[in-house]
C-alpha atoms as a PDB file:
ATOM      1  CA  UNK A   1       8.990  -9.473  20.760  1.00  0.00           C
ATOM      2  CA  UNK A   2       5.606  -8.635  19.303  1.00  0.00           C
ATOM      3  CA  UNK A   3       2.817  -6.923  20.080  1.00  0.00           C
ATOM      4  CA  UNK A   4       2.090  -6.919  23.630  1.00  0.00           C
ATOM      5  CA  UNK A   5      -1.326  -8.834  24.019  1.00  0.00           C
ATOM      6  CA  UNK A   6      -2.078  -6.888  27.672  1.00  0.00           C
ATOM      7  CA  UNK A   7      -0.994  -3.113  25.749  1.00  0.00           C
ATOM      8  CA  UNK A   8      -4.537  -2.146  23.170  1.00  0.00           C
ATOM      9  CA  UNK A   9      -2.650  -0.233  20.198  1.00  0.00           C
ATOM     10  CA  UNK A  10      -3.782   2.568  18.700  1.00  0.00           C
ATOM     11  CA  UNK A  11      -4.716   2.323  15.041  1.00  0.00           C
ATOM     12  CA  UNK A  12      -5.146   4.806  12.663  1.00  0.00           C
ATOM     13  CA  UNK A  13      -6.244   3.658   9.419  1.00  0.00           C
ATOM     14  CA  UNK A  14      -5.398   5.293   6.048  1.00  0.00           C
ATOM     15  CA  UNK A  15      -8.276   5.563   3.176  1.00  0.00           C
ATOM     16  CA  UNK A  16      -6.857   7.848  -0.168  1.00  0.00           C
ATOM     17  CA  UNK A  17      -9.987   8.784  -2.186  1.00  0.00           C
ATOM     18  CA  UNK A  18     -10.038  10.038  -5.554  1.00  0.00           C
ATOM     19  CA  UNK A  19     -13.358  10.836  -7.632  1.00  0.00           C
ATOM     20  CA  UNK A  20     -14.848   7.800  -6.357  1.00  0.00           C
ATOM     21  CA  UNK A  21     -17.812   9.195  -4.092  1.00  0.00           C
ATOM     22  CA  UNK A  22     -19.908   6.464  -4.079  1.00  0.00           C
ATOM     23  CA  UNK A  23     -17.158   3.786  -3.345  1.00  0.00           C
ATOM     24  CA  UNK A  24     -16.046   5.865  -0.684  1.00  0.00           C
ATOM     25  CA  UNK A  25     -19.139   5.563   0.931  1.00  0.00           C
ATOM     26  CA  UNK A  26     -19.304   2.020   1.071  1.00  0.00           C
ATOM     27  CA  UNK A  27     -15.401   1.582   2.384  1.00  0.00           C
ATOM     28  CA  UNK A  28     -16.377   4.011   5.223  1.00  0.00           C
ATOM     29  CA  UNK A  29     -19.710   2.018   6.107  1.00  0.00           C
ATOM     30  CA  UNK A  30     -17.011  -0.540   6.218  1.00  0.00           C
ATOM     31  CA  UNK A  31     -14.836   1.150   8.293  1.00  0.00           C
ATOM     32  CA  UNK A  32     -17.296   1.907  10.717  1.00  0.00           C
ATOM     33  CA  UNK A  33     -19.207  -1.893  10.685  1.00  0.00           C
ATOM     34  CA  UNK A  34     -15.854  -2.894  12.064  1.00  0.00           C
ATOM     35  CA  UNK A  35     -15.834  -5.364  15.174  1.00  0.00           C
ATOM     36  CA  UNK A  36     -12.629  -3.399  16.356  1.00  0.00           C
ATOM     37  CA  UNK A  37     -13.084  -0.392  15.193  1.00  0.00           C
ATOM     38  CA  UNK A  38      -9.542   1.878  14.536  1.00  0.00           C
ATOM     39  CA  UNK A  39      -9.110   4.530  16.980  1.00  0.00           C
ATOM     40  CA  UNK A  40      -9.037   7.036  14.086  1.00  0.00           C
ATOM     41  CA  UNK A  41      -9.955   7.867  10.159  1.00  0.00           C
ATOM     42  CA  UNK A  42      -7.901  10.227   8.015  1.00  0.00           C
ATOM     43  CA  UNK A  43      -9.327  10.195   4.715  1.00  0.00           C
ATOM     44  CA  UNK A  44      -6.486  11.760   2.043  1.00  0.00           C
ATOM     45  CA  UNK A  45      -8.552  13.571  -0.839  1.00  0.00           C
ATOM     46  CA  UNK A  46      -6.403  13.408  -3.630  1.00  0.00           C
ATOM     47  CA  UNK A  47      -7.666  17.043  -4.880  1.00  0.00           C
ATOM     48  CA  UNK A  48     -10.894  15.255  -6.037  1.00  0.00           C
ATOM     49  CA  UNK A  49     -13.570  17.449  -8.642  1.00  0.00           C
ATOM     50  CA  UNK A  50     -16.652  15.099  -6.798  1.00  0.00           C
ATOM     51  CA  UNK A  51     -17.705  15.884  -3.522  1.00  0.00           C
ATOM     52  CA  UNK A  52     -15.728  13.095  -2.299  1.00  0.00           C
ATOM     53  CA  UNK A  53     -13.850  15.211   0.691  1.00  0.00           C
ATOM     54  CA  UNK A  54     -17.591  16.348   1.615  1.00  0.00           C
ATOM     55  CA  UNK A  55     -19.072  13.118   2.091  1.00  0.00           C
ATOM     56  CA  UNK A  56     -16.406  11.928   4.090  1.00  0.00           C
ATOM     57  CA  UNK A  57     -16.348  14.803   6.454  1.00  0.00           C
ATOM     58  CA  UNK A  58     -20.423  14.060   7.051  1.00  0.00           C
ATOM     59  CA  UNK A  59     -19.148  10.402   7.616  1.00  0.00           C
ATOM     60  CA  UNK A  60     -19.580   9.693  11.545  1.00  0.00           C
ATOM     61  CA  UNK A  61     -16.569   7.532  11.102  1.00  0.00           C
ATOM     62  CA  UNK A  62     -14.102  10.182   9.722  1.00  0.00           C
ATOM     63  CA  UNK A  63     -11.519  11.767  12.187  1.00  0.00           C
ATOM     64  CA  UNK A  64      -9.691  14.322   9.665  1.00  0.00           C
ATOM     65  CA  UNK A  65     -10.330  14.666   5.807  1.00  0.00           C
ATOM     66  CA  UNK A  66      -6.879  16.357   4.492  1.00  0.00           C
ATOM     67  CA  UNK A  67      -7.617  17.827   0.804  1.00  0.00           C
ATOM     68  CA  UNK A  68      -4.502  17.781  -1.023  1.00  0.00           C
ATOM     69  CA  UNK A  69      -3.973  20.661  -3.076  1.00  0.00           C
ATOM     70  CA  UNK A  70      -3.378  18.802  -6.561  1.00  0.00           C
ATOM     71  CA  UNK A  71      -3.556  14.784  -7.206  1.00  0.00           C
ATOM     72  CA  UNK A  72      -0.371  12.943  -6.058  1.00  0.00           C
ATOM     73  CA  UNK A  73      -1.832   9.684  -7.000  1.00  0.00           C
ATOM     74  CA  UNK A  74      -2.189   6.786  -4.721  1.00  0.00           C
ATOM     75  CA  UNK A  75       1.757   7.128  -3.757  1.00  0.00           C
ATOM     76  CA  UNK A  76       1.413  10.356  -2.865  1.00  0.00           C
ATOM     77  CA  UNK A  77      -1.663   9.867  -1.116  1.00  0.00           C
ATOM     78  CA  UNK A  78      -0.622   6.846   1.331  1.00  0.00           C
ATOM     79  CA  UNK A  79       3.324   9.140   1.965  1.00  0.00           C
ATOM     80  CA  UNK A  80       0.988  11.837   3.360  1.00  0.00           C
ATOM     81  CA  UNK A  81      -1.531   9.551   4.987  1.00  0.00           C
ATOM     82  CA  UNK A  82       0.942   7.372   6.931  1.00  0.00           C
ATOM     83  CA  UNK A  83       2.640  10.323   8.115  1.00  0.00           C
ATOM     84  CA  UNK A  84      -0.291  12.358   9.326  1.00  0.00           C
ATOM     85  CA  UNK A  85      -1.252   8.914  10.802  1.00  0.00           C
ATOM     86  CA  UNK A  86       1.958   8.233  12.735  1.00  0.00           C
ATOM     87  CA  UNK A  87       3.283  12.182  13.380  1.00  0.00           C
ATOM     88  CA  UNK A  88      -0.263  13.852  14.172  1.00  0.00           C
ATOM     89  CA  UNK A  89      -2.572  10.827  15.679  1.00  0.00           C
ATOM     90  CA  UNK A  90      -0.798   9.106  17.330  1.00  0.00           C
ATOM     91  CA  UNK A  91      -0.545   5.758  15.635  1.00  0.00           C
ATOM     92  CA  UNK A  92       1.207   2.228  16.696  1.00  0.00           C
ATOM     93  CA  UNK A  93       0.043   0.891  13.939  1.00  0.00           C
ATOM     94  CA  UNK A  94      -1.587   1.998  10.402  1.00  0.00           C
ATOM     95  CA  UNK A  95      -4.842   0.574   8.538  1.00  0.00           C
ATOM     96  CA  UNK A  96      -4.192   1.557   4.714  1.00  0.00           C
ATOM     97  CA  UNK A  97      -6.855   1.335   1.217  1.00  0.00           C
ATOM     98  CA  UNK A  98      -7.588   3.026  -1.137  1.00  0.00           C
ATOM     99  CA  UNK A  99     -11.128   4.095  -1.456  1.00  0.00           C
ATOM    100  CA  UNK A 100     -12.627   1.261  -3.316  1.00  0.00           C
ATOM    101  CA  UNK A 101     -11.667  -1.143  -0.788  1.00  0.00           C
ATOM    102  CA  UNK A 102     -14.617  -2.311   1.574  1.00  0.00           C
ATOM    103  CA  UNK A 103     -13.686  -4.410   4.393  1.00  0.00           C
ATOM    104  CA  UNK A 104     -15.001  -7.102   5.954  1.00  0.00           C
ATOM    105  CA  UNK A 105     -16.648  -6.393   9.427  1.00  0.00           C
ATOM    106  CA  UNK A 106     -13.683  -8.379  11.086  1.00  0.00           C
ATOM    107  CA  UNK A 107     -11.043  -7.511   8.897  1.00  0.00           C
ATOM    108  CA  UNK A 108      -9.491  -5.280  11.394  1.00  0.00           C
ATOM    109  CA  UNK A 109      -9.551  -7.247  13.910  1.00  0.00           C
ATOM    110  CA  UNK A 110      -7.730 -10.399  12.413  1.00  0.00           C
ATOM    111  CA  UNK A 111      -4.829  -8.638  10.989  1.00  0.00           C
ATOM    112  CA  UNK A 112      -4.245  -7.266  15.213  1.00  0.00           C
ATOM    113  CA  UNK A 113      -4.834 -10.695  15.973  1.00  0.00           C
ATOM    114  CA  UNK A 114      -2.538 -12.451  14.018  1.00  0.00           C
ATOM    115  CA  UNK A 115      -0.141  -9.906  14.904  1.00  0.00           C
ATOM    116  CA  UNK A 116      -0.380  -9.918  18.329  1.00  0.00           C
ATOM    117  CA  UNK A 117      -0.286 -13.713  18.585  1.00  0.00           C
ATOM    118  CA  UNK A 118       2.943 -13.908  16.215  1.00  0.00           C
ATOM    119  CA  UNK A 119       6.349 -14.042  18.045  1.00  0.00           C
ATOM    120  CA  UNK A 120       8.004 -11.060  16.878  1.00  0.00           C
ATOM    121  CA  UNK A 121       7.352  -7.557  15.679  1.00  0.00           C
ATOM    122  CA  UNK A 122       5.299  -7.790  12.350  1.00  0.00           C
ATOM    123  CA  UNK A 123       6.299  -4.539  10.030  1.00  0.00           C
ATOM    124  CA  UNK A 124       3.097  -5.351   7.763  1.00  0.00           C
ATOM    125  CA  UNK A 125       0.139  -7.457   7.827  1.00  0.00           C
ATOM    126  CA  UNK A 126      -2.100  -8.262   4.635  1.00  0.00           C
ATOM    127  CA  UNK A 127      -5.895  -9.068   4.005  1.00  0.00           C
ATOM    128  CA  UNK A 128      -6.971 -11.518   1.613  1.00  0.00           C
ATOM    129  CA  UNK A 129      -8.697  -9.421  -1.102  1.00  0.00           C
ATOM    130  CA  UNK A 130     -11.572 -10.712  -3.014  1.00  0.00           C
ATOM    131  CA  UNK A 131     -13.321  -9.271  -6.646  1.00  0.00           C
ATOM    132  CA  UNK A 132     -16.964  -8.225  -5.870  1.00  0.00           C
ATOM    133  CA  UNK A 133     -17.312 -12.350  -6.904  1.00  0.00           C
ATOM    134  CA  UNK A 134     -15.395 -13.062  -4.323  1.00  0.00           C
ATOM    135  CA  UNK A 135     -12.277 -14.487  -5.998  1.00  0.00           C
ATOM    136  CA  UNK A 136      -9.524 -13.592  -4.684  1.00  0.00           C
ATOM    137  CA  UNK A 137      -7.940 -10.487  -6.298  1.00  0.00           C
ATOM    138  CA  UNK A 138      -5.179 -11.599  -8.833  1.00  0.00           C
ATOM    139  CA  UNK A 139      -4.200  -7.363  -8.981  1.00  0.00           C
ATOM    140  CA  UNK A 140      -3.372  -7.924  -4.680  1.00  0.00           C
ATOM    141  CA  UNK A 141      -2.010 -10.880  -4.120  1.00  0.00           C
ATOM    142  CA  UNK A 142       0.811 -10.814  -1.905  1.00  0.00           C
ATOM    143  CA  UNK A 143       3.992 -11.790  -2.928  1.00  0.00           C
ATOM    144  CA  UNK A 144       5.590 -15.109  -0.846  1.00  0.00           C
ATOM    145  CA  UNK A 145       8.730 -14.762   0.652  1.00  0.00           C
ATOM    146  CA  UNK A 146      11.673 -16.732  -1.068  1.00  0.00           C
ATOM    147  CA  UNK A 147      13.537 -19.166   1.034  1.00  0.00           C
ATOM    148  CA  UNK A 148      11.507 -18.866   4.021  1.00  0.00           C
ATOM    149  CA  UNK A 149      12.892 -20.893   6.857  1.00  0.00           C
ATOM    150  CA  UNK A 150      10.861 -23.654   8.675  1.00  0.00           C
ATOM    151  CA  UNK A 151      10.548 -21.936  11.630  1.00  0.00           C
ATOM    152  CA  UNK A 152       9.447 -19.049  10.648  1.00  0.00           C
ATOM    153  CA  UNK A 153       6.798 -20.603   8.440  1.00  0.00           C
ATOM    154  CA  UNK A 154       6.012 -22.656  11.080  1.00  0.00           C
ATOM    155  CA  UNK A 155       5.527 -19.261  13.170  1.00  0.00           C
ATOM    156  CA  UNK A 156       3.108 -17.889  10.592  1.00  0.00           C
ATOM    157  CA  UNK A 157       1.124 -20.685   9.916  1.00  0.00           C
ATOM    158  CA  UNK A 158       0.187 -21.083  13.952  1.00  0.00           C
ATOM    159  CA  UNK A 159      -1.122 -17.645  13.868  1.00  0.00           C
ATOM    160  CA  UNK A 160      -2.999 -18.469  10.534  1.00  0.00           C
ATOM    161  CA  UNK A 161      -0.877 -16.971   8.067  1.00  0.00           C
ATOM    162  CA  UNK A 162       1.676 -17.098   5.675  1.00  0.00           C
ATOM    163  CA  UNK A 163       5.259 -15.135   5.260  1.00  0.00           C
ATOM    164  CA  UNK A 164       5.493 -12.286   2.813  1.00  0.00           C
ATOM    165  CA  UNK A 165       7.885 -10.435   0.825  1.00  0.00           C
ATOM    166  CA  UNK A 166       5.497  -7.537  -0.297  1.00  0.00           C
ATOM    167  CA  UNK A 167       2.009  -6.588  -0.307  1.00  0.00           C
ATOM    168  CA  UNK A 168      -0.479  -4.376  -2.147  1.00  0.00           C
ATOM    169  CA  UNK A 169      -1.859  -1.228  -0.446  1.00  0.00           C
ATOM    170  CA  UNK A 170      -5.240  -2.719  -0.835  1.00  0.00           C
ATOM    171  CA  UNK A 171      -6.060  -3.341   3.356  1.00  0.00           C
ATOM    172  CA  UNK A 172      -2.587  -3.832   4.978  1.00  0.00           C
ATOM    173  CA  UNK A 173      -1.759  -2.748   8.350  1.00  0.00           C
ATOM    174  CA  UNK A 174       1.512  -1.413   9.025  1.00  0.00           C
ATOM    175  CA  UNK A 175       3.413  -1.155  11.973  1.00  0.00           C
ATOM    176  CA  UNK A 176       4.803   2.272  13.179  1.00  0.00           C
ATOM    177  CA  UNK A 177       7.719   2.046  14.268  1.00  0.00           C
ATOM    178  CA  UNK A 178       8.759   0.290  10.877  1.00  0.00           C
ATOM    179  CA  UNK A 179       7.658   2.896   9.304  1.00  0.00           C
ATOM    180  CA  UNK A 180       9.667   5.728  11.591  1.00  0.00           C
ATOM    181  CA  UNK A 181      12.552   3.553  10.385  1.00  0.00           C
ATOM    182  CA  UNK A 182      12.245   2.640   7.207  1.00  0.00           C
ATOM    183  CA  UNK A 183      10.495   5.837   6.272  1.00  0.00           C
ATOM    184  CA  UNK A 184       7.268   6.762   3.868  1.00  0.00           C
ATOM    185  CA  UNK A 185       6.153   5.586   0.080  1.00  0.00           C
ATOM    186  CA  UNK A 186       8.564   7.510  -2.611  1.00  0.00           C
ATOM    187  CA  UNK A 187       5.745   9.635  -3.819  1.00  0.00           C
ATOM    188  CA  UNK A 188       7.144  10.579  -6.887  1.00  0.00           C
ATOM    189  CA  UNK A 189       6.450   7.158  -8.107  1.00  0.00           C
ATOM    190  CA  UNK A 190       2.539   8.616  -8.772  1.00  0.00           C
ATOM    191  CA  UNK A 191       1.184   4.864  -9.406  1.00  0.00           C
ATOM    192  CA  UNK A 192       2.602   1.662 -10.287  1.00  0.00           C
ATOM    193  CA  UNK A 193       4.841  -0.252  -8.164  1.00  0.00           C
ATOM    194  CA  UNK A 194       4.588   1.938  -5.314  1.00  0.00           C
ATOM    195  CA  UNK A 195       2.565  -0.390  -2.874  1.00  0.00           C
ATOM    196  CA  UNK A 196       5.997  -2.660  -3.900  1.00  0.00           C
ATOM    197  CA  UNK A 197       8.857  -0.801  -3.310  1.00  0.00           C
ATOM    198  CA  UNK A 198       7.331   0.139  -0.258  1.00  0.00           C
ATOM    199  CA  UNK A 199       6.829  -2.788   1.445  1.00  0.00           C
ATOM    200  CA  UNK A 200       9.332  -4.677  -0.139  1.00  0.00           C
ATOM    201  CA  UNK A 201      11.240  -2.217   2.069  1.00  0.00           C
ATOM    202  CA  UNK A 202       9.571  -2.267   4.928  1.00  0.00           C
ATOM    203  CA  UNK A 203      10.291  -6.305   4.723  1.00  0.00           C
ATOM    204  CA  UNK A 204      13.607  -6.899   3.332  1.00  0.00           C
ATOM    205  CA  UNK A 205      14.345  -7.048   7.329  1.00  0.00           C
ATOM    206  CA  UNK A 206      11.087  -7.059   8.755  1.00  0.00           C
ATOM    207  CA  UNK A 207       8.303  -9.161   8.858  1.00  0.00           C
ATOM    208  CA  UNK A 208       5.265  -9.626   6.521  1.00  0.00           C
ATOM    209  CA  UNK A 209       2.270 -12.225   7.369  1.00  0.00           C
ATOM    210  CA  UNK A 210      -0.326 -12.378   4.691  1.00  0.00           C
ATOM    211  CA  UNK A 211      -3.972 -13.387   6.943  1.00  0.00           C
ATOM    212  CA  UNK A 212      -6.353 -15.297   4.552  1.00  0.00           C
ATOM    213  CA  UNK A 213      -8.663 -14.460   7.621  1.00  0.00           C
ATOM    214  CA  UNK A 214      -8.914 -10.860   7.138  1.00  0.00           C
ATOM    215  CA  UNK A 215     -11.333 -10.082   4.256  1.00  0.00           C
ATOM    216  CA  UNK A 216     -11.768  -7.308   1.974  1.00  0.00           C
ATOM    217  CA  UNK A 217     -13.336  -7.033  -1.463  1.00  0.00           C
ATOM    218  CA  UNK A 218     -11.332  -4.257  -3.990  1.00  0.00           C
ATOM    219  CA  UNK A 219     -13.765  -3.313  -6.247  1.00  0.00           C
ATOM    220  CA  UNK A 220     -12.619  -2.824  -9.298  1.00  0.00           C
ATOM    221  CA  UNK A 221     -14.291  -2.379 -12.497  1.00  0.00           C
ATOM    222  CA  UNK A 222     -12.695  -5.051 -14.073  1.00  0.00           C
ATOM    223  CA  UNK A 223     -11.094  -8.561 -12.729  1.00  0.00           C
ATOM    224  CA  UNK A 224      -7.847  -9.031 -13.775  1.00  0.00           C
ATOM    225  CA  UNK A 225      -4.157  -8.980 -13.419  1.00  0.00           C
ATOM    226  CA  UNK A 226      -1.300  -6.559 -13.370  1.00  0.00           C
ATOM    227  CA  UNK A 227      -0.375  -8.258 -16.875  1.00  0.00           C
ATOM    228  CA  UNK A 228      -3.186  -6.665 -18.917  1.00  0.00           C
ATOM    229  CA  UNK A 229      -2.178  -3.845 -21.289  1.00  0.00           C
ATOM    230  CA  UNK A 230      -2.471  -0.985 -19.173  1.00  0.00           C
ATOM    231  CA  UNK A 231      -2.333   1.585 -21.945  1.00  0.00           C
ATOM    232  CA  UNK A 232      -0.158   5.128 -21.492  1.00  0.00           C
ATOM    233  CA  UNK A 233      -0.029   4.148 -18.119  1.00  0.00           C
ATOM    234  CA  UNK A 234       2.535   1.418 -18.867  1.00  0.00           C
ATOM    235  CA  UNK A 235       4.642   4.611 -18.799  1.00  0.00           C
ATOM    236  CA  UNK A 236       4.844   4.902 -15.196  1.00  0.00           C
ATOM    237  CA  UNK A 237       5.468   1.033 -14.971  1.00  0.00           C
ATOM    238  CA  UNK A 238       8.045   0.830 -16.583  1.00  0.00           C
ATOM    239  CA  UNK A 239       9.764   4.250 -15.345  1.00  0.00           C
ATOM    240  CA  UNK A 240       9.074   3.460 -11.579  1.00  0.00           C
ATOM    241  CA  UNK A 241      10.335  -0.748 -12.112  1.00  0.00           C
ATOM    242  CA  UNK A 242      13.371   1.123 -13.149  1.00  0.00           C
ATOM    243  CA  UNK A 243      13.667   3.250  -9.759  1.00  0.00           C
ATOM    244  CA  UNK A 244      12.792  -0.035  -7.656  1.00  0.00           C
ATOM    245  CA  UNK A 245      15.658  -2.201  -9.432  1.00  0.00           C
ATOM    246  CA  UNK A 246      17.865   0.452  -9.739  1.00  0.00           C
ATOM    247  CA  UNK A 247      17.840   3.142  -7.082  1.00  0.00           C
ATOM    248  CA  UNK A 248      15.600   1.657  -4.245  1.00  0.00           C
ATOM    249  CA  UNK A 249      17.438  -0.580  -1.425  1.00  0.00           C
ATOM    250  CA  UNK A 250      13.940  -2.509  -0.893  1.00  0.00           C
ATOM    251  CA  UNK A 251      15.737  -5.449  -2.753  1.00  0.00           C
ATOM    252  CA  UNK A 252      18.747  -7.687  -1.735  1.00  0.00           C
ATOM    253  CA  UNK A 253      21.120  -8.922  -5.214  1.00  0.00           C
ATOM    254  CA  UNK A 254      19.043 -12.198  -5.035  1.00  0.00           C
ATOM    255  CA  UNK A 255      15.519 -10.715  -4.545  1.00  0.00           C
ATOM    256  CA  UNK A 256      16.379  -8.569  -7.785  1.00  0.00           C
ATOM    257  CA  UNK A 257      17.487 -10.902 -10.058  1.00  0.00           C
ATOM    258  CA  UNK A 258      14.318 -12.883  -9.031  1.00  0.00           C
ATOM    259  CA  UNK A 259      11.935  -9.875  -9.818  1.00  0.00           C
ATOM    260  CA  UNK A 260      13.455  -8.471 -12.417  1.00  0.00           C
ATOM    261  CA  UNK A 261      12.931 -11.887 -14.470  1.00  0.00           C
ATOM    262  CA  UNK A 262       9.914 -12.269 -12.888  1.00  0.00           C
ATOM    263  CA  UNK A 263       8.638  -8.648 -14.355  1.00  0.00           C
ATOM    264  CA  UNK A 264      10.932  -8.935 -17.698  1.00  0.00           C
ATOM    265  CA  UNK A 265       8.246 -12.729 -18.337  1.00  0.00           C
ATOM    266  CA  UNK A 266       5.121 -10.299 -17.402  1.00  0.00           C
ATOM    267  CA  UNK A 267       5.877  -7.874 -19.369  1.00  0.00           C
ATOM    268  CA  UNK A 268       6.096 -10.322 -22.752  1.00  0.00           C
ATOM    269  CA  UNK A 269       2.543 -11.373 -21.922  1.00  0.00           C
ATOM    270  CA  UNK A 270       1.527  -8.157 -21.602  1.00  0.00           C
ATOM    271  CA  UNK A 271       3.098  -7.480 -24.801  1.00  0.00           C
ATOM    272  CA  UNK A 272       1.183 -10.482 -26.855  1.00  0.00           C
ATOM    273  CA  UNK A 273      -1.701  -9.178 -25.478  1.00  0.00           C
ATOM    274  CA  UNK A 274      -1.785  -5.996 -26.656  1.00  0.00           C
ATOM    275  CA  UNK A 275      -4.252  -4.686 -29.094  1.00  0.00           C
ATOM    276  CA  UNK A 276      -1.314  -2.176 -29.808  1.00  0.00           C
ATOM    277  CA  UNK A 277       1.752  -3.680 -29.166  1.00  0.00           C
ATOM    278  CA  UNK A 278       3.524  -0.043 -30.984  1.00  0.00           C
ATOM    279  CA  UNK A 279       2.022   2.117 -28.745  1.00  0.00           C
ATOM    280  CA  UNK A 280       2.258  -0.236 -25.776  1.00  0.00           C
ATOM    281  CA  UNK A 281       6.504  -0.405 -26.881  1.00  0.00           C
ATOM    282  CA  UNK A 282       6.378   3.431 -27.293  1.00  0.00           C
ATOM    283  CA  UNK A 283       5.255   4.240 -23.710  1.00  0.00           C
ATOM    284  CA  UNK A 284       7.914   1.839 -22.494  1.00  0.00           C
ATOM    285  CA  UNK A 285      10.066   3.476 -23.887  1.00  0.00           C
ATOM    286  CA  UNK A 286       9.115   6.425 -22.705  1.00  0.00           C
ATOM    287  CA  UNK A 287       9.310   5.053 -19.054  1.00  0.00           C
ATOM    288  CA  UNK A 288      12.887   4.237 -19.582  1.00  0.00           C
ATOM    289  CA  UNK A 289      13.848   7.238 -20.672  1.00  0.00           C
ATOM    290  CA  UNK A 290      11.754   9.095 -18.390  1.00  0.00           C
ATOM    291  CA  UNK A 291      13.597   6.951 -15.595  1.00  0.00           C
ATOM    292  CA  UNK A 292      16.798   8.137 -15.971  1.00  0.00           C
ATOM    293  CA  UNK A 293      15.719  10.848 -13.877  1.00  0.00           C
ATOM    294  CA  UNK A 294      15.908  10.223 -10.030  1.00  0.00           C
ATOM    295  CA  UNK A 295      12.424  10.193  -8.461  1.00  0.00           C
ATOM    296  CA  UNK A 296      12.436  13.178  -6.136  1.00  0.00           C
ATOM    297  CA  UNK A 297      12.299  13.012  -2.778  1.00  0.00           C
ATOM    298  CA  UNK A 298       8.515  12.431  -0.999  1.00  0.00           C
ATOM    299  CA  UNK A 299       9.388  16.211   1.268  1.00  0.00           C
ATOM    300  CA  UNK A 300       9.743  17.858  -1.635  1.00  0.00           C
ATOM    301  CA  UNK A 301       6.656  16.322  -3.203  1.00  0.00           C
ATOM    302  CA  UNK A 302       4.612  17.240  -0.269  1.00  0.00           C
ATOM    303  CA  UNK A 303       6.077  20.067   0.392  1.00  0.00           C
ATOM    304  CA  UNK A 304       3.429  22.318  -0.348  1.00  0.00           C
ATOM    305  CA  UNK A 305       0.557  20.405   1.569  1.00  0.00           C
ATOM    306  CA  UNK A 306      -1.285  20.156   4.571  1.00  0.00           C
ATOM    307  CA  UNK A 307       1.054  17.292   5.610  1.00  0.00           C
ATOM    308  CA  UNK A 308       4.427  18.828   5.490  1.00  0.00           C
ATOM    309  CA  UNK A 309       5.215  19.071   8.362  1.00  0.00           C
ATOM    310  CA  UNK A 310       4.675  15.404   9.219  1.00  0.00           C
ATOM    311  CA  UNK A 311       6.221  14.352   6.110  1.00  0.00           C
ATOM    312  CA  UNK A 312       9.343  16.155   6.858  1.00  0.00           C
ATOM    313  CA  UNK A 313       9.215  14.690  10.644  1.00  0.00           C
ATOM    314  CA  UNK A 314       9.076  10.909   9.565  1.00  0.00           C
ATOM    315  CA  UNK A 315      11.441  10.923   6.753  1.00  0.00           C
ATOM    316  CA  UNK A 316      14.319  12.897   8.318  1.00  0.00           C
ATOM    317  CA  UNK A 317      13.604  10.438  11.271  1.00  0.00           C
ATOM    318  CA  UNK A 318      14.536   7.636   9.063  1.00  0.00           C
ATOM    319  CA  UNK A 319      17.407   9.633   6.821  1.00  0.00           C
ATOM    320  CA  UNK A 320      15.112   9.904   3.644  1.00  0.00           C
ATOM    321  CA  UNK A 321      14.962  13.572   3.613  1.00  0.00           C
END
């Protein structure tokens, strides 16, 4: 069934910040310009040197600002986000972005919408996300779902969507009790491929509607892909793609083979497009090797946080401890 149209959810959503003070600001303007507004705020400060954590806990809009003691990148952020979210608030359902995300004054709204007007429980549903141009993001674009039946296209489409394998973490809104099953984001992955493995997870049974309708503009510095040279960062890239294809259950044996060549084409371009195609070779190197190392669990990542507690509580409710 899905959500109950007569039941009003409660939704917490999600924003990790990180040294980006002034695009905080704007995302929680955003947050709080919202025609249905979430029931909560929990703002992750990824141990930020700005007064990031500061501003948001003047912010009106801000329920709880949880400092993390050191950076744990955006993976890390969103594992200790959703589970404050879901073990301490309360949540049904999850509202996550990162902090350079501004939404929409509706965006909220359409992605409950569309959920509650779909015909089945929806584990995640995606925003359209524009460049400060308003193109649509090339970085977040959600990933279609292979072999989608007729039906359940047909499903989507009447609620004004579209089926989805995965999603970034740039405005999607999960459901809870997917996430008390499926568990949290493997933190360990840092950055890179996180967003993927997650919901690719979350979807490999569930589903994923991607809502053109709900709007939010990621504003990043540049416009572009996930197939520009990223630098030493390629490192983590290459190291966590090696987790996800080899270690995560996210993907079925069709959906890998799929990716895999799909990621194995990028990475060529990427490759001819280097300015430093040695260096670019080294650190993907490095990532392989640095892969042969299982990623460590997301409780023992967070264990010495704020959010232990509630990390401990949703992953040992799902088996991932």
């Amino acid at each position: 069934m899905g959500v109950d149209a007569t039941t009003e959810q409660r939704i917490v959503a999600v924003v990790v910040a990180w040294n980006r003070r002034d695009l905080l600001a704007q995302n929680l303007d955003g947050l709080a310009a919202q025609t249905r507004r979430p029931d909560a705020v929990v703002v992750i400060d990824n141990a930020s040197t700005d007064d990031s954590a500061d501003l948001a806990r003047r912010h009106p809009v801000v329920t709880e600002v949880v400092t993390l003691p050191t950076n744990t990148g955006g993976a890390g952020g969103f594992a200790a986000g959703i589970a404050r979210a879901v073990a301490h608030h309360g949540a049904q359902a999850v509202w996550i972005m990162d902090d350079d995300t501004v939404p929409t004054p509706t965006a909220l709204a359409e992605l409950q919408t569309a959920r509650i007007r779909y015909p089945g429980r929806v584990s995640v549903a995606a925003s359209r996300a524009a460049w400060r141009d308003g193109r649509e993001h090339p970085m977040n674009t959600p990933r279609v779902r292979p072999g989608v039946s007729r039906l359940a296209a047909n499903a989507a489409r009447l609620v004004g969507a579209k089926p989805i394998r995965s999603a970034s973490f740039v405005s999607i809104l999960l459901d809870a009790d997917a996430i008390r099953e499926h568990g949290l984001p493997v933190a360990d992955y840092f950055l890179w491929n996180d967003d993927f493995e997650y919901t690719a997870r979350l979807l490999r049974d569930g589903v994923g509607l991607y809502v053109p309708a709900s709007r939010v503009y990621h504003l990043t510095k540049v416009f572009g892909g996930s197939d520009a040279d990223p630098g030493p960062r390629f490192v983590n890239e290459v190291r966590n793609k090696a987790w996800l294809f080899g270690r995560s259950d996210a993907l079925g044996p069709v959906d890998r083979a799929l990716y895999a060549g799909s990621t194995a084409l990028r990475w060529v371009r990427m490759l001819a497009r280097s300015g430093d195609r040695a260096a670019l070779l080294g650190h993907g190197r490095a990532g392989l090797s640095a892969s042969r190392t299982a990623p460590r669990s997301t409780v023992e990542v967070l264990r010495d946080t704020p959010v232990a507690a509630d990390v401990a509580r949703i992953e040992r409710g799902a088996g991932r401890d």
